[in-house]
Protein backbone atom coordinates (compact mmCIF):
# COMPACT_ATOMS: atom_id res chain seq x y z
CA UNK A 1 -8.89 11.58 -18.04
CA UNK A 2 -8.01 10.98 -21.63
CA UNK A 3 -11.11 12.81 -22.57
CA UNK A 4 -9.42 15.81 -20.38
CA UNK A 5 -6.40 15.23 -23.23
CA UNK A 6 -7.97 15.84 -25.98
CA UNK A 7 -9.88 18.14 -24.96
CA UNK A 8 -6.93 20.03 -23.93
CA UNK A 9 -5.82 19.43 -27.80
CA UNK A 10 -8.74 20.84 -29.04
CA UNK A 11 -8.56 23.81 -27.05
CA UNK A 12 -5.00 24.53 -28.09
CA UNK A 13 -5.77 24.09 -31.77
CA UNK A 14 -9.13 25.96 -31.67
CA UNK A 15 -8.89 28.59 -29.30
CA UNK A 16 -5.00 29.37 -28.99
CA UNK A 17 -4.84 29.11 -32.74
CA UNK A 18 -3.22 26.24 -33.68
CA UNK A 19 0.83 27.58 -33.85
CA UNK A 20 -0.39 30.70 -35.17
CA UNK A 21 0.58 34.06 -33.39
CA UNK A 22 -2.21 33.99 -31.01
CA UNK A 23 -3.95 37.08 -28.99
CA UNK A 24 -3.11 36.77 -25.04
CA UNK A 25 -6.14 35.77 -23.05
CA UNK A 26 -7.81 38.53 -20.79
CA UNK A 27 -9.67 35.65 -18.57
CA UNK A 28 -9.49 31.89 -18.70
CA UNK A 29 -12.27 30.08 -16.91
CA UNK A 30 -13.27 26.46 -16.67
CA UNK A 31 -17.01 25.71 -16.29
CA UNK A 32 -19.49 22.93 -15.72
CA UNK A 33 -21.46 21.58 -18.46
CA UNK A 34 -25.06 22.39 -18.17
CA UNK A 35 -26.19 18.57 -19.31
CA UNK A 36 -23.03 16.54 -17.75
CA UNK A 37 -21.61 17.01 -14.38
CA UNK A 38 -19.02 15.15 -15.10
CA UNK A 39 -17.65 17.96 -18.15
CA UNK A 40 -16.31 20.96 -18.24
CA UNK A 41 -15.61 23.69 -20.50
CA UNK A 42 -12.46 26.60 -21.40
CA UNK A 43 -14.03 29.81 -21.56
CA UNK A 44 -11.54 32.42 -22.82
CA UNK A 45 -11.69 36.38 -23.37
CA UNK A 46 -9.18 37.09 -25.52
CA UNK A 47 -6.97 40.35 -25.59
CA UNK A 48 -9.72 41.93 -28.31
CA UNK A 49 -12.50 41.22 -26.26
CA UNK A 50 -13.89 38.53 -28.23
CA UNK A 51 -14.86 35.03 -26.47
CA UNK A 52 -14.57 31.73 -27.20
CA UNK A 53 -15.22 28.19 -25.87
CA UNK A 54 -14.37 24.46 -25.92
CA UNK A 55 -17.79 23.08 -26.01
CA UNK A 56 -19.23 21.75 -29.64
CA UNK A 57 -21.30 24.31 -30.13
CA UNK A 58 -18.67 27.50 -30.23
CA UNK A 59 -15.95 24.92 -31.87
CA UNK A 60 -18.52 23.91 -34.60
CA UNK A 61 -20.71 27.10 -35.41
CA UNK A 62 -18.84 29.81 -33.89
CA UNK A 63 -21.38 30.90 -32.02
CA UNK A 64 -21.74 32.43 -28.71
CA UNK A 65 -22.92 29.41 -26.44
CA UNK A 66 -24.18 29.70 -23.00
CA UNK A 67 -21.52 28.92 -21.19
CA UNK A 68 -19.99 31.82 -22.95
CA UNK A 69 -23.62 33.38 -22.42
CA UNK A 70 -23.50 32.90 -18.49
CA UNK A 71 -19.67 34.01 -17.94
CA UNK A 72 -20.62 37.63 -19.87
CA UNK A 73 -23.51 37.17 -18.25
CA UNK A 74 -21.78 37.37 -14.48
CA UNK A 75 -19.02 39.80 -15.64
CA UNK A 76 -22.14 42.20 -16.92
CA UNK A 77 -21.18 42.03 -20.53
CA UNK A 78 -23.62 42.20 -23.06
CA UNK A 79 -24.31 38.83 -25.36
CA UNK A 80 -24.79 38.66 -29.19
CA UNK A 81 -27.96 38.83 -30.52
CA UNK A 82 -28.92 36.42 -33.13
CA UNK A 83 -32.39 38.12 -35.19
């Protein structure tokens, strides 16, 4: 549970933008982790079309990870492309 707090911290901080005037979210989903049952993960399309997620790897390198990957992925949308 109290890792369900912070991660709820995180996610307002990170992804709502931290007080700042934030863009309204278009979808909100929460997904399993791919390694850990036991976690899971706020996807969010934002108002500009641009996605973001809770997990370390979006939160650390800003990059499109696969949870992010397999929600565009359902929805049709196309993913980044890293050359």
């Amino acid at each position: 549970m109290r890792e369900q707090v912070v991660w709820a911290c995180v996610e307002d901080a990170l992804i709502n933008g931290g007080g700042q005037m934030a863009l309204q979210n278009l979808r909100r989903l929460e997904v399993a982790s791919m390694s850990n049952p036991n976690k899971t993960y706020i996807v969010v399309e934002k108002e500009d079309h641009t996605w973001q997620c809770s997990c370390p790897v979006w939160i650390f390198r800003r990059k499109e990870c696969k949870h992010i990957k397999r929600e565009k992925a359902k929805l049709g949308v196309e993913t980044e492309r890293y050359d």
